[in-house]
C-alpha atoms as a PDB file:
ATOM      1  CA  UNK A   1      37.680  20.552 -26.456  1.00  0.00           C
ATOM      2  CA  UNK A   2      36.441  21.095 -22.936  1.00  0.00           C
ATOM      3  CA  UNK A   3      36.067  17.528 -21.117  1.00  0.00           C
ATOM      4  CA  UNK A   4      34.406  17.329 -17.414  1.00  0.00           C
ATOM      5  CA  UNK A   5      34.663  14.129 -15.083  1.00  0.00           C
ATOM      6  CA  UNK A   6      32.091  14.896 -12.888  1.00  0.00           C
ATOM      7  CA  UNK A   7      32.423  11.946 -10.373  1.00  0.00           C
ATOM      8  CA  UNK A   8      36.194  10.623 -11.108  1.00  0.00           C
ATOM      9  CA  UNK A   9      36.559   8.645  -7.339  1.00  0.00           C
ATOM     10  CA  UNK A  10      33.611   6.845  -8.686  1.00  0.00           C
ATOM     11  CA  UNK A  11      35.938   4.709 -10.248  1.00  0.00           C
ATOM     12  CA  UNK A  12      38.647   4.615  -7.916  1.00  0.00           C
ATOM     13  CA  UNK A  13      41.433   6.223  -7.357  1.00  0.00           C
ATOM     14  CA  UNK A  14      43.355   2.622  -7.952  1.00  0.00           C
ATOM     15  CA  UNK A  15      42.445   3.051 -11.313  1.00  0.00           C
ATOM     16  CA  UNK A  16      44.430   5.480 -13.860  1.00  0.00           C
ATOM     17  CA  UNK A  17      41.994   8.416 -15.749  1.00  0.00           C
ATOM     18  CA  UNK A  18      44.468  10.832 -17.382  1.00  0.00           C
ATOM     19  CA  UNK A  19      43.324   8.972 -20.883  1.00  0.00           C
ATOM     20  CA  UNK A  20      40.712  11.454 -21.494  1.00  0.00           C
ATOM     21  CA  UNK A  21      43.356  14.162 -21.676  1.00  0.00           C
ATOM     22  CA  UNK A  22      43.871  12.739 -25.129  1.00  0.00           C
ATOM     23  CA  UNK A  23      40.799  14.103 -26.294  1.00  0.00           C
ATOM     24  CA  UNK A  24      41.501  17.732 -24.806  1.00  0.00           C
ATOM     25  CA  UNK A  25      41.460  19.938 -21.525  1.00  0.00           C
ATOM     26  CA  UNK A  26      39.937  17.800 -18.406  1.00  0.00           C
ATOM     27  CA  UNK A  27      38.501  19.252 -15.229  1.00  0.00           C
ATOM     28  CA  UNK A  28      38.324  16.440 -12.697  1.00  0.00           C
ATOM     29  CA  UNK A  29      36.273  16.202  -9.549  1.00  0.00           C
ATOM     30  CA  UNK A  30      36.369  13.410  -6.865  1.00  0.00           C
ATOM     31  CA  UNK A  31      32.627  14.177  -6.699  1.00  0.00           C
ATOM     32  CA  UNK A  32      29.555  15.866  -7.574  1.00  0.00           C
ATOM     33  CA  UNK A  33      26.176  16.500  -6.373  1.00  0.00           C
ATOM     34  CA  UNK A  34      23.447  18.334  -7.603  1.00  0.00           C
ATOM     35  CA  UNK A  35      23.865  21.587  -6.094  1.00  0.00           C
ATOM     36  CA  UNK A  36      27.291  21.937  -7.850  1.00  0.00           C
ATOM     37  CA  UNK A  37      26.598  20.389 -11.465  1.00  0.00           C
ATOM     38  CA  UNK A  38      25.201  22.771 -12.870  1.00  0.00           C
ATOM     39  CA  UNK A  39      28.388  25.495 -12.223  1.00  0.00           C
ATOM     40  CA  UNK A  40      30.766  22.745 -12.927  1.00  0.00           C
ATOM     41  CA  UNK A  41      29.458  21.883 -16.234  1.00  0.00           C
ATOM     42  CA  UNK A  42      28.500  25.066 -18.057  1.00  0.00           C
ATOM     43  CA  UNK A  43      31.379  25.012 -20.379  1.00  0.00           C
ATOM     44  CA  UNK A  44      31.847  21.444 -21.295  1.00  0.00           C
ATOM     45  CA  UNK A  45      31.800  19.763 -24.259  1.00  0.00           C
ATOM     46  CA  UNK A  46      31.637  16.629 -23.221  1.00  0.00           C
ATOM     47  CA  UNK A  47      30.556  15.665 -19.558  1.00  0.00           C
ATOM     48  CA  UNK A  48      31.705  12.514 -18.270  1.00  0.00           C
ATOM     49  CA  UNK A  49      29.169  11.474 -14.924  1.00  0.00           C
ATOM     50  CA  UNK A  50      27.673   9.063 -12.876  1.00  0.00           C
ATOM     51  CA  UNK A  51      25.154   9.767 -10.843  1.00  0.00           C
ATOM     52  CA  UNK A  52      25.354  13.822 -10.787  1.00  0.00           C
ATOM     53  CA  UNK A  53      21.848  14.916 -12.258  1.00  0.00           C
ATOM     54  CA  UNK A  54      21.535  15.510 -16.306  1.00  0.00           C
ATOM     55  CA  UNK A  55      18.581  17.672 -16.758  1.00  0.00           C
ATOM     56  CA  UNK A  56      17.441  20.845 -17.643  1.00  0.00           C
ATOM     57  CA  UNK A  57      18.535  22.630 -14.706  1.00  0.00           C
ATOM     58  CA  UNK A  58      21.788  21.112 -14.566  1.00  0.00           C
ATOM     59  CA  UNK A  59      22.463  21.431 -18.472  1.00  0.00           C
ATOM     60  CA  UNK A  60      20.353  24.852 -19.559  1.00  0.00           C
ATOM     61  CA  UNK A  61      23.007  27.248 -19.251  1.00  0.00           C
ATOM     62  CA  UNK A  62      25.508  24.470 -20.522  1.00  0.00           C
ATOM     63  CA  UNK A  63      25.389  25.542 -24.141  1.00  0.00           C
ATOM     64  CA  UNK A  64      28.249  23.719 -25.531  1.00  0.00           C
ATOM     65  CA  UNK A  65      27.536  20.250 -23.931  1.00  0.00           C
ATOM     66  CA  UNK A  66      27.209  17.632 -26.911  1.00  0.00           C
ATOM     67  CA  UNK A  67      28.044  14.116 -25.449  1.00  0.00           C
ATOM     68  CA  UNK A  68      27.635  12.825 -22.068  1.00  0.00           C
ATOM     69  CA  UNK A  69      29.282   9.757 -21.291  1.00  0.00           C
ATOM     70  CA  UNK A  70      28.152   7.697 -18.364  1.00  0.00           C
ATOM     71  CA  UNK A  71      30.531   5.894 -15.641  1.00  0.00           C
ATOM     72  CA  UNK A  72      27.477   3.349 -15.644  1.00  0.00           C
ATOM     73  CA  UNK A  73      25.071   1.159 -17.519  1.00  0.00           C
ATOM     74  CA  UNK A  74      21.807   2.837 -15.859  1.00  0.00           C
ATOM     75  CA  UNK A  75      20.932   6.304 -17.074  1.00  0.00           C
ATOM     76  CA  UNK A  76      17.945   7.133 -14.695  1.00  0.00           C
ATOM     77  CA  UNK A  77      19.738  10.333 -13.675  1.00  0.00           C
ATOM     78  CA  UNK A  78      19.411  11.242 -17.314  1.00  0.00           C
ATOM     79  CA  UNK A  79      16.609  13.506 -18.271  1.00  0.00           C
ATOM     80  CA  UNK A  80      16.729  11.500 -21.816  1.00  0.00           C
ATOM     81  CA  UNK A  81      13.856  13.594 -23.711  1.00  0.00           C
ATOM     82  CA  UNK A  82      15.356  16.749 -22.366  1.00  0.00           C
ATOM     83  CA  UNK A  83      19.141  15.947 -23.857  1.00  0.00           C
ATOM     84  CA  UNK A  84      17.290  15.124 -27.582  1.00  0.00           C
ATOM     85  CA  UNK A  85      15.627  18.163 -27.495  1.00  0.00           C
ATOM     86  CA  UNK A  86      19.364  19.700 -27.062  1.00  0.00           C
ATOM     87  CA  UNK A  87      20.779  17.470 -29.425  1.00  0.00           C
ATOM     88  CA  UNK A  88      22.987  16.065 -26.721  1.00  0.00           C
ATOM     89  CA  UNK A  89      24.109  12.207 -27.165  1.00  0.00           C
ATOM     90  CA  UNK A  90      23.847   9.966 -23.749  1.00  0.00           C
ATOM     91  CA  UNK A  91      25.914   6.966 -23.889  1.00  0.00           C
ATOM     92  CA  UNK A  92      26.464   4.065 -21.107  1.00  0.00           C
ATOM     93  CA  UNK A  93      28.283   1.365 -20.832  1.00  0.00           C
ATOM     94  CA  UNK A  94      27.128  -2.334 -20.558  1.00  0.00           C
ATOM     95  CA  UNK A  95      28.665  -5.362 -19.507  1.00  0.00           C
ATOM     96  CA  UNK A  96      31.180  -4.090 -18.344  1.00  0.00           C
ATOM     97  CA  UNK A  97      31.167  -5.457 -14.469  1.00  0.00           C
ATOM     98  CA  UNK A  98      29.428  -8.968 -14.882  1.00  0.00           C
ATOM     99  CA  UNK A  99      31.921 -11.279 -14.126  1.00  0.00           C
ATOM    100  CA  UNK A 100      32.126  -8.943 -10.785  1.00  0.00           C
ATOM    101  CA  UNK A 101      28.601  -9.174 -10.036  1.00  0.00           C
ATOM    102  CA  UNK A 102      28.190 -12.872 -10.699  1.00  0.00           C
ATOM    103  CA  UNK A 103      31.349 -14.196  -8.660  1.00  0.00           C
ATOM    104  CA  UNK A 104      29.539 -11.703  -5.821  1.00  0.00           C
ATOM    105  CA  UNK A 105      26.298 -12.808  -6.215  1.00  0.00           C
ATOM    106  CA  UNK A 106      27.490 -16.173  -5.428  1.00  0.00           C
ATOM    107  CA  UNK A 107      29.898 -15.017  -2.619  1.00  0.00           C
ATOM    108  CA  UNK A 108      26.924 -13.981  -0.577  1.00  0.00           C
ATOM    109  CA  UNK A 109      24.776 -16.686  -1.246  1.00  0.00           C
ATOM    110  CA  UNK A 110      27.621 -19.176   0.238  1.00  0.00           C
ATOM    111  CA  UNK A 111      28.633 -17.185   2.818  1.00  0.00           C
ATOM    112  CA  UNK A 112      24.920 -17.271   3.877  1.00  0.00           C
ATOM    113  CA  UNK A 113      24.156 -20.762   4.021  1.00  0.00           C
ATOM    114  CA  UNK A 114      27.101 -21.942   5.480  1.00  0.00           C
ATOM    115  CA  UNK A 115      27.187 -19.865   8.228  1.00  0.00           C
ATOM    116  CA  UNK A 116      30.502 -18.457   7.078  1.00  0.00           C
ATOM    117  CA  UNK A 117      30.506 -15.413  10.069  1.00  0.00           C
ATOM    118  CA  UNK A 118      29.913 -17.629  12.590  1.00  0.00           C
ATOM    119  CA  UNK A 119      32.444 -19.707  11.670  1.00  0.00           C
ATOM    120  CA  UNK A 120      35.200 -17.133  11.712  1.00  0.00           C
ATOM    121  CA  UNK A 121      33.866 -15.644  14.677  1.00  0.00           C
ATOM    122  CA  UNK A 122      34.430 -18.882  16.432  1.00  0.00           C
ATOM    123  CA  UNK A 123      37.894 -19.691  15.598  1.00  0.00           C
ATOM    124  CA  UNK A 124      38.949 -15.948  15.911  1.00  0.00           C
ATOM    125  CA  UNK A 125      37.340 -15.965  19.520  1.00  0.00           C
ATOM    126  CA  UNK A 126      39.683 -18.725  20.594  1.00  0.00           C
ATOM    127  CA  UNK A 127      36.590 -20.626  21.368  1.00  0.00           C
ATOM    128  CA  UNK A 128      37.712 -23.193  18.655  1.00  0.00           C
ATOM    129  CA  UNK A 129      41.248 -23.933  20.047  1.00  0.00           C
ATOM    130  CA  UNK A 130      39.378 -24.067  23.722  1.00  0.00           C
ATOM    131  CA  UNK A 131      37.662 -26.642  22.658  1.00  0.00           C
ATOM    132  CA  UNK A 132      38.576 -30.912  22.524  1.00  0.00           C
ATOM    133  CA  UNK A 133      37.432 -31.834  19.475  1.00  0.00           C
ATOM    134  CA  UNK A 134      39.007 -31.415  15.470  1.00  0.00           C
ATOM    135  CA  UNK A 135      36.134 -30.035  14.473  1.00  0.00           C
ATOM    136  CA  UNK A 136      32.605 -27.742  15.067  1.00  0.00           C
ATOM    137  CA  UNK A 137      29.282 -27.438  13.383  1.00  0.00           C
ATOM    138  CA  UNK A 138      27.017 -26.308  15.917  1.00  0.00           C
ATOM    139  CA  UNK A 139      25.793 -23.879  13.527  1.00  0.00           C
ATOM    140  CA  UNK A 140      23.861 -26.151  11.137  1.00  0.00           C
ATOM    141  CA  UNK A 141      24.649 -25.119   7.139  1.00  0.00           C
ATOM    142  CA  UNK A 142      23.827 -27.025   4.130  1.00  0.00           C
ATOM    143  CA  UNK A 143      24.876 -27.588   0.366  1.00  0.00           C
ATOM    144  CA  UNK A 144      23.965 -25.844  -2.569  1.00  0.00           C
ATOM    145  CA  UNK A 145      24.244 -29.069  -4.592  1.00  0.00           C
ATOM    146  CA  UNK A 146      20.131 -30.032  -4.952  1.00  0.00           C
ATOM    147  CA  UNK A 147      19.038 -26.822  -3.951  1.00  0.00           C
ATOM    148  CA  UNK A 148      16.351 -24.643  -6.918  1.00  0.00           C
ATOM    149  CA  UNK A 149      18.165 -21.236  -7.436  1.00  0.00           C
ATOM    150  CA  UNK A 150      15.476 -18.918  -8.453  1.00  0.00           C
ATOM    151  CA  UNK A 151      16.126 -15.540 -10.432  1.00  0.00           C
ATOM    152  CA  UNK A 152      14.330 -12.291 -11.438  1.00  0.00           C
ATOM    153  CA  UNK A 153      15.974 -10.720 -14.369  1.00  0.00           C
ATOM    154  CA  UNK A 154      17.421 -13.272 -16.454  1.00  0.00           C
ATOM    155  CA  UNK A 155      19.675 -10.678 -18.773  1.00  0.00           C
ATOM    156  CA  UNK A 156      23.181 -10.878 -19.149  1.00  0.00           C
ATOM    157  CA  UNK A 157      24.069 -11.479 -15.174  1.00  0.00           C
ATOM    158  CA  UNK A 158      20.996 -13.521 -14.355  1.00  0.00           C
ATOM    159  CA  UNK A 159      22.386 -16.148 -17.138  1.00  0.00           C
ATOM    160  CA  UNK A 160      25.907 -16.105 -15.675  1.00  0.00           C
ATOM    161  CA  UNK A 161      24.520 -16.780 -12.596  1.00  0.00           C
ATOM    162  CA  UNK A 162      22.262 -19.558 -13.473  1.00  0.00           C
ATOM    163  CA  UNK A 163      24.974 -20.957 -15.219  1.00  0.00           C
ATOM    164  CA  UNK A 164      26.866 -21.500 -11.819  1.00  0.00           C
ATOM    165  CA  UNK A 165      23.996 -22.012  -9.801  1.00  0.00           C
ATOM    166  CA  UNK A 166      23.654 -24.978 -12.306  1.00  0.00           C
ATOM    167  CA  UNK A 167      27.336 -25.908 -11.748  1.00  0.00           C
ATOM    168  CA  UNK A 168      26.817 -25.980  -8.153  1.00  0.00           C
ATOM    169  CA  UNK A 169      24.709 -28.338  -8.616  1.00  0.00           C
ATOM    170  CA  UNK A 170      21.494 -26.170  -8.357  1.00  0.00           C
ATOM    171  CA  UNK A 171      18.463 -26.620 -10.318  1.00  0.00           C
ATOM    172  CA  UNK A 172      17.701 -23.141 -11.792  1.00  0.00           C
ATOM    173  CA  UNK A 173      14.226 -21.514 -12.314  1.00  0.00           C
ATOM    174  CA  UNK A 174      13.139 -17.536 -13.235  1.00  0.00           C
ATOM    175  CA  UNK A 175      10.454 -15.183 -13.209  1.00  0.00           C
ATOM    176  CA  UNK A 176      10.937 -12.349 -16.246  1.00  0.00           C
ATOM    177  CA  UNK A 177       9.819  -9.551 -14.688  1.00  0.00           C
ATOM    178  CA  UNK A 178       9.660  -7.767 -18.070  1.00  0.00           C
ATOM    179  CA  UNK A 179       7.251 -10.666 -19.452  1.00  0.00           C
ATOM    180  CA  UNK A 180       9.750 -10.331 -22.244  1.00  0.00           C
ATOM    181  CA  UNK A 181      12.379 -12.975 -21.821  1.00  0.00           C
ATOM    182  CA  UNK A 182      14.127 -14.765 -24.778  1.00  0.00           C
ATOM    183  CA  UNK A 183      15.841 -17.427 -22.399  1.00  0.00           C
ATOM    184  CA  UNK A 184      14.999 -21.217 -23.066  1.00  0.00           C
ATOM    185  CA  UNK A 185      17.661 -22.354 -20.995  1.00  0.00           C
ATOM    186  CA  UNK A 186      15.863 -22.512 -17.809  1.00  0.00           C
ATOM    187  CA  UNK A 187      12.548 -22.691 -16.403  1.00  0.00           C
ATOM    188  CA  UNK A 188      10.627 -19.811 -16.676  1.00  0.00           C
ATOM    189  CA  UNK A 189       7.990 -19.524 -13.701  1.00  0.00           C
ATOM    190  CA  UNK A 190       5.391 -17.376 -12.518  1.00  0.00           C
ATOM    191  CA  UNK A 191       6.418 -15.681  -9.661  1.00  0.00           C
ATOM    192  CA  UNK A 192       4.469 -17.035  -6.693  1.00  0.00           C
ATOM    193  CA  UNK A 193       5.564 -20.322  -8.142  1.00  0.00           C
ATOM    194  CA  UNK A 194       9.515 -18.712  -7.743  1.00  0.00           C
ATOM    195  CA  UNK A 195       8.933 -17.301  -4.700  1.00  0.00           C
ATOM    196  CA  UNK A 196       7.685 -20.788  -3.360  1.00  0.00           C
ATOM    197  CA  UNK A 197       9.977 -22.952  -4.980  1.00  0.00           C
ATOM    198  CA  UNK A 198      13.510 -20.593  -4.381  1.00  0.00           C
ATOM    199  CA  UNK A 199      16.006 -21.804  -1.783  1.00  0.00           C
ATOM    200  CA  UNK A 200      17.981 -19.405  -2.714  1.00  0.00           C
ATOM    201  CA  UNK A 201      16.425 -16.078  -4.587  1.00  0.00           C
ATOM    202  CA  UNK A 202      18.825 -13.741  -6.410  1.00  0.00           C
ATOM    203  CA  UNK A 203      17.666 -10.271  -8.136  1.00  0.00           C
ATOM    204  CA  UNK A 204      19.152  -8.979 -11.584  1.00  0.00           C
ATOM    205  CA  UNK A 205      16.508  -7.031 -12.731  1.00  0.00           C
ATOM    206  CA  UNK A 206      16.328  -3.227 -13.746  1.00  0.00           C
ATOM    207  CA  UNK A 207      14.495  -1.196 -11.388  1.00  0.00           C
ATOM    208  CA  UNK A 208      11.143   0.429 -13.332  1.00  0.00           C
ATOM    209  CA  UNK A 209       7.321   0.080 -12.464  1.00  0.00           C
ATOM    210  CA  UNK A 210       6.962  -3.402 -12.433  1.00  0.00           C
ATOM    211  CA  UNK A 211       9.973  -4.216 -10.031  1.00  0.00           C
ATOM    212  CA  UNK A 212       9.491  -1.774  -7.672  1.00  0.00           C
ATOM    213  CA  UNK A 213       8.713  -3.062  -4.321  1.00  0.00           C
ATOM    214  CA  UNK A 214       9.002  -6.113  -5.859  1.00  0.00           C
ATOM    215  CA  UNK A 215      10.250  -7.797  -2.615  1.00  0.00           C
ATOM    216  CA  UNK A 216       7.327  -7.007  -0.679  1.00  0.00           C
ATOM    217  CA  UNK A 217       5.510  -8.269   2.649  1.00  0.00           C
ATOM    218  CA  UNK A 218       3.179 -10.468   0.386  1.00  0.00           C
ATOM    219  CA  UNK A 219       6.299 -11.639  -1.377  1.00  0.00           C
ATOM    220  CA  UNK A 220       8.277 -12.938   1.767  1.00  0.00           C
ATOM    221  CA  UNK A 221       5.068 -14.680   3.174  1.00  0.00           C
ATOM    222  CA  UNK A 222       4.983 -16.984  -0.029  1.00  0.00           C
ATOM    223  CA  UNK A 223       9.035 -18.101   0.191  1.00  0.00           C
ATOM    224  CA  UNK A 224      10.188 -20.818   2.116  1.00  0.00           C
ATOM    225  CA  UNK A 225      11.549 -20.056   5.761  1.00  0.00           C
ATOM    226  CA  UNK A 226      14.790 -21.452   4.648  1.00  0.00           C
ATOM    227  CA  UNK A 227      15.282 -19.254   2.197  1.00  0.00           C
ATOM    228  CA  UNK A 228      17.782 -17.112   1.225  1.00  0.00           C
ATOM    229  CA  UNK A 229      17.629 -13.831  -0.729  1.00  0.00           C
ATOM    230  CA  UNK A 230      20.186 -11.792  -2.683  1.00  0.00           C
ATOM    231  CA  UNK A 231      19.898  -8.626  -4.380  1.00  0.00           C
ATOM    232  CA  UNK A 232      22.528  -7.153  -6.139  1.00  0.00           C
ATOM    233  CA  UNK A 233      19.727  -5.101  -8.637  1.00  0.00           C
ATOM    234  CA  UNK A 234      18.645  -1.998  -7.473  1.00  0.00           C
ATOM    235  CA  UNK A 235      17.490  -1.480  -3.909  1.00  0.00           C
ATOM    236  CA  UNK A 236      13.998   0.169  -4.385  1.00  0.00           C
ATOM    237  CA  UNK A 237      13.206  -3.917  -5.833  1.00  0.00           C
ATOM    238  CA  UNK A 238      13.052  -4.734  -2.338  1.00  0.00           C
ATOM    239  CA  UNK A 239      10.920  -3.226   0.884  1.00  0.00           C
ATOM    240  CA  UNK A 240      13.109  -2.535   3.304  1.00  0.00           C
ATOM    241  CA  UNK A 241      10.745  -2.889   6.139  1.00  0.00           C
ATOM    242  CA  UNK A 242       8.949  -5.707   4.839  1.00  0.00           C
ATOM    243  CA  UNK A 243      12.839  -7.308   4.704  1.00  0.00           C
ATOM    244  CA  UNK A 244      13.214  -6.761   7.856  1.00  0.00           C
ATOM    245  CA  UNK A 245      10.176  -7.817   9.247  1.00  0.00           C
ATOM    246  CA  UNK A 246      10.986 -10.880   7.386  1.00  0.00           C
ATOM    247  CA  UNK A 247      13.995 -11.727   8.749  1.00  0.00           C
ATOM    248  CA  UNK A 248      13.510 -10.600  12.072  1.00  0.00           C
ATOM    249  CA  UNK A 249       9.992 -12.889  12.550  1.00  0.00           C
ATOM    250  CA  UNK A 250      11.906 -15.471  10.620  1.00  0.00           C
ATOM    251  CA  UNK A 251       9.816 -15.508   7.780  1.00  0.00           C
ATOM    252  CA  UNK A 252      12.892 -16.346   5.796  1.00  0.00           C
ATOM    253  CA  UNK A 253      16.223 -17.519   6.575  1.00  0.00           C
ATOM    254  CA  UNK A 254      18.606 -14.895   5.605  1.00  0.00           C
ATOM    255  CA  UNK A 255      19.631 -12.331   2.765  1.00  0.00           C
ATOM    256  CA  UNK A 256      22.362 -10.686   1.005  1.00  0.00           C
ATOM    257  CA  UNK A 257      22.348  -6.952   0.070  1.00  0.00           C
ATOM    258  CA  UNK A 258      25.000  -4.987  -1.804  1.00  0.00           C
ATOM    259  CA  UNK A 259      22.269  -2.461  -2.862  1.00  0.00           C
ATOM    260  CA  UNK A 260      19.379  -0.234  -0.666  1.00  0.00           C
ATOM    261  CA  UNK A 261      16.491   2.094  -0.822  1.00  0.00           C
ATOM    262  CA  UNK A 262      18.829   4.780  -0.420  1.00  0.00           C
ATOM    263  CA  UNK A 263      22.448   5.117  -0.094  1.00  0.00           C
ATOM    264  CA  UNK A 264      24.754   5.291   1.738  1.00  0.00           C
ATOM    265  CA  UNK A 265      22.316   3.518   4.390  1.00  0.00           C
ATOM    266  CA  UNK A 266      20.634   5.572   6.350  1.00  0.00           C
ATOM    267  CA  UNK A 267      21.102   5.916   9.770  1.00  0.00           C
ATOM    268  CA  UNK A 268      17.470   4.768  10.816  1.00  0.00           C
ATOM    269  CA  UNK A 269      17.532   1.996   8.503  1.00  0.00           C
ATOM    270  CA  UNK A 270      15.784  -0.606  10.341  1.00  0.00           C
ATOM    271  CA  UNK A 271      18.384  -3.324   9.008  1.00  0.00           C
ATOM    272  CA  UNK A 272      21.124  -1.670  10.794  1.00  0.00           C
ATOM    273  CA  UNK A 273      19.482  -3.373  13.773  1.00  0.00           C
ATOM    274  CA  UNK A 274      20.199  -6.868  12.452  1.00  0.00           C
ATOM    275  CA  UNK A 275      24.172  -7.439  13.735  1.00  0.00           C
ATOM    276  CA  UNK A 276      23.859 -11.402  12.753  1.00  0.00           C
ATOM    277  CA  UNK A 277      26.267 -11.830   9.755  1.00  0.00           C
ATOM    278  CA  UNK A 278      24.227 -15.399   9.299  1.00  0.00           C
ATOM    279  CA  UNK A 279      21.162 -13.868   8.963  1.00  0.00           C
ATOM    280  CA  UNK A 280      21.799 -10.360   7.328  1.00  0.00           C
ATOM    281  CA  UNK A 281      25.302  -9.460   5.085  1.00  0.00           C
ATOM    282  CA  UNK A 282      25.519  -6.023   3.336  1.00  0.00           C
ATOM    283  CA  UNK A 283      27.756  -4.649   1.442  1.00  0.00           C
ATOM    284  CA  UNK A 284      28.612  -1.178   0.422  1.00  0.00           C
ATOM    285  CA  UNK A 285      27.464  -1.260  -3.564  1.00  0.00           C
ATOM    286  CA  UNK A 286      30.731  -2.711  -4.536  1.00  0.00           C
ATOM    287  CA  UNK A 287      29.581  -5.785  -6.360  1.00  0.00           C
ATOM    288  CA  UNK A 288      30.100  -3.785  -9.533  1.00  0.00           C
ATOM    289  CA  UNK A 289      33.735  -2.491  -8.655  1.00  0.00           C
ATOM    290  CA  UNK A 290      35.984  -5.090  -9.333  1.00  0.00           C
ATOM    291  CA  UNK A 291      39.663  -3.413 -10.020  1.00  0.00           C
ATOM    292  CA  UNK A 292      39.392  -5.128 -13.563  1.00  0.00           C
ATOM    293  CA  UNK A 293      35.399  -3.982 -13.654  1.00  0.00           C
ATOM    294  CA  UNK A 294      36.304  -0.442 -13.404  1.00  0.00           C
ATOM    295  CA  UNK A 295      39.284  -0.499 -15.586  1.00  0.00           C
ATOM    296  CA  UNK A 296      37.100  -1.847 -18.419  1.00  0.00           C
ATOM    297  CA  UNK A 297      34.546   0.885 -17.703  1.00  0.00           C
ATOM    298  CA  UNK A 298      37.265   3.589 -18.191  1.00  0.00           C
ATOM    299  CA  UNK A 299      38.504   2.063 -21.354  1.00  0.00           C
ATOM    300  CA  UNK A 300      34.900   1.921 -22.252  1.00  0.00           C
ATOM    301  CA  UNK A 301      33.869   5.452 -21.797  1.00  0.00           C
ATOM    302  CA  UNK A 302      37.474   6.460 -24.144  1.00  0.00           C
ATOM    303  CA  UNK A 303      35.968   4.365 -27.073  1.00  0.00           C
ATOM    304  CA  UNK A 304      32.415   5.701 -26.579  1.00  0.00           C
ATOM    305  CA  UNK A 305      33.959   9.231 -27.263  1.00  0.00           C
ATOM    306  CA  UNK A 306      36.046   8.394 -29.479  1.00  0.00           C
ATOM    307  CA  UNK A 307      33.500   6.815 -31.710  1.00  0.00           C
ATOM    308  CA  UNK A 308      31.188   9.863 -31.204  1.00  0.00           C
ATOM    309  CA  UNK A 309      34.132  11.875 -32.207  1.00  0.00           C
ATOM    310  CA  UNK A 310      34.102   9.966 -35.439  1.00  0.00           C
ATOM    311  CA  UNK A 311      30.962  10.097 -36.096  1.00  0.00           C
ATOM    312  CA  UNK A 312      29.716   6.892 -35.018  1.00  0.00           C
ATOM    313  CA  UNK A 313      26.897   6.366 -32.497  1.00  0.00           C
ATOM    314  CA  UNK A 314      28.595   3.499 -29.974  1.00  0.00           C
ATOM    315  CA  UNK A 315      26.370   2.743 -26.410  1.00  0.00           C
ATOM    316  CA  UNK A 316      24.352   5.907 -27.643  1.00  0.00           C
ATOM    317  CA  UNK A 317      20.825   5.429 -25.573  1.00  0.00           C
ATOM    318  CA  UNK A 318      18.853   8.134 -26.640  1.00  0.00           C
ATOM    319  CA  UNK A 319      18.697   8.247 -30.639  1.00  0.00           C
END
């Protein structure tokens, strides 16, 4: 059996791969983009990717190809009706990077409101041991405890945040952006009432035709100019020029980004002209990529073959 892995740094070089040898010959590439798939591919059986594109002009002259197994939960880079048509199982992974995405989620909402980079930036300066006094809070910061902690997209992450936002002392209201929610835990709100409400506004939701643009200039001008956003979704879910506009007119207090419109961040990306690390924090996409995160995604992906292998249909999302 013919095995591809598409996209292996995508999980790290840290992190050990040679597993999938078990099921047969490997080819391994650090990375893939589209104008290489479809050459890389063509004699696979099973194609282990990312983000490389699975469609019909990747996969047509790919006649062997009967699983593809996904270093990810989201599948938009799967042409889904395409791969039935080919009899071609797509399975994901799920749950997989929570814990990392929650303890992140809350790293950037505390570094934000207590001015965490300034801090730093002070003592590291020297201007702290300059100075006569045991102590400095010229940058004003506040508590978390008392605060409402809004979400959008209250699925498996969106509850494990809530549940420390609560511990925190936070009271905890959402907005289902699917109009679907099953939660009774929490207070479920329209969303002008959670965009007016939120001190601090964290995203969780999917990215599809209702959440895109989500996060837009009529959104901002209904939060609070304390507030403080965080998404760690999908970056289409926010505008990036209505963000900035936002935080550069002071229309809200701050935000948190370890996802954007399009990565890596472009060069004229209006944010890159926000350089205040209390006002503006992004990170690279790595919320996901705990060492332990991507380790259980690995050891994932082996049982999702190995149940297809057996005839089993494990994470499968296009039956």
């Amino acid at each position: 059996m013919k095995l591809v892995v598409l996209e292996r740094n995508s999980v790290g070089t840290d992190v050990d791969v040679s597993c999938f040898e078990a099921f047969g010959e490997v080819d391994y590439y650090p990375n893939t983009v589209a104008e290489n798939t479809a050459e890389r591919v063509k004699d696979a059986d099973i194609i282990i990717s990312n983000k490389a594109p699975m469609n019909e002009t990747t996969l047509k002259d790919a006649p062997n190809v009967k699983l593809i197994c996904l270093f990810a939960t989201g599948f938009d880079c799967v042409d889904l009706a395409y791969c039935k048509s080919r009899g071609i199982k797509v399975a994901n992974v799920v749950n997989y990077s929570t814990a990392a995405v929650v303890q992140h989620t809350i790293l950037l909402a505390l570094a934000l409101e207590e001015k965490l980079a300034f801090y730093d930036d002070y003592v590291k300066s020297g201007a702290y041991a300059a100075q006569d006094r045991f102590s400095n809070f010229d940058r004003t910061f506040g508590e978390l405890d008392g605060k409402t902690w809004g979400i959008v997209g209250m699925g498996n992450i969106g509850r494990r945040v809530a549940k420390v936002a609560q511990a925190l002392g936070c009271k905890v209201i959402f907005y289902s952006a699917s109009g679907k929610s099953s939660c009774t835990e929490y207070e479920r709100v329209e969303f002008d009432e959670l965009l007016a409400q939120s001190d601090i506004l964290s995203l969780h939701c999917p990215l599809s035709d209702r959440t895109r643009g989500l996060m837009n200039r009529e959104a901002f001008a209904k939060m609070k100019q304390t507030a403080i956003l965080v998404n760690v979704a999908r970056g289409p879910v926010v505008e990036t020029q209505a963000l900035y506009e936002a935080l550069t007119t002071g229309q809200i207090a701050a935000a948190g980004l370890d996802v954007l419109e399009q990565e890596p961040i472009a060069k004229d990306n209006p944010l890159n002209n926000i350089t205040d690390s209390t006002k503006l924090i992004i990170t690279p996409h790595m919320a996901w990529a705990s060492k332990e995160a991507r380790t259980r995604l690995v050891g994932e992906v082996m049982k999702n073959i190995q149940a297809f292998l057996d005839g089993e249909e494990r994470n499968i999302v296009n039956k």
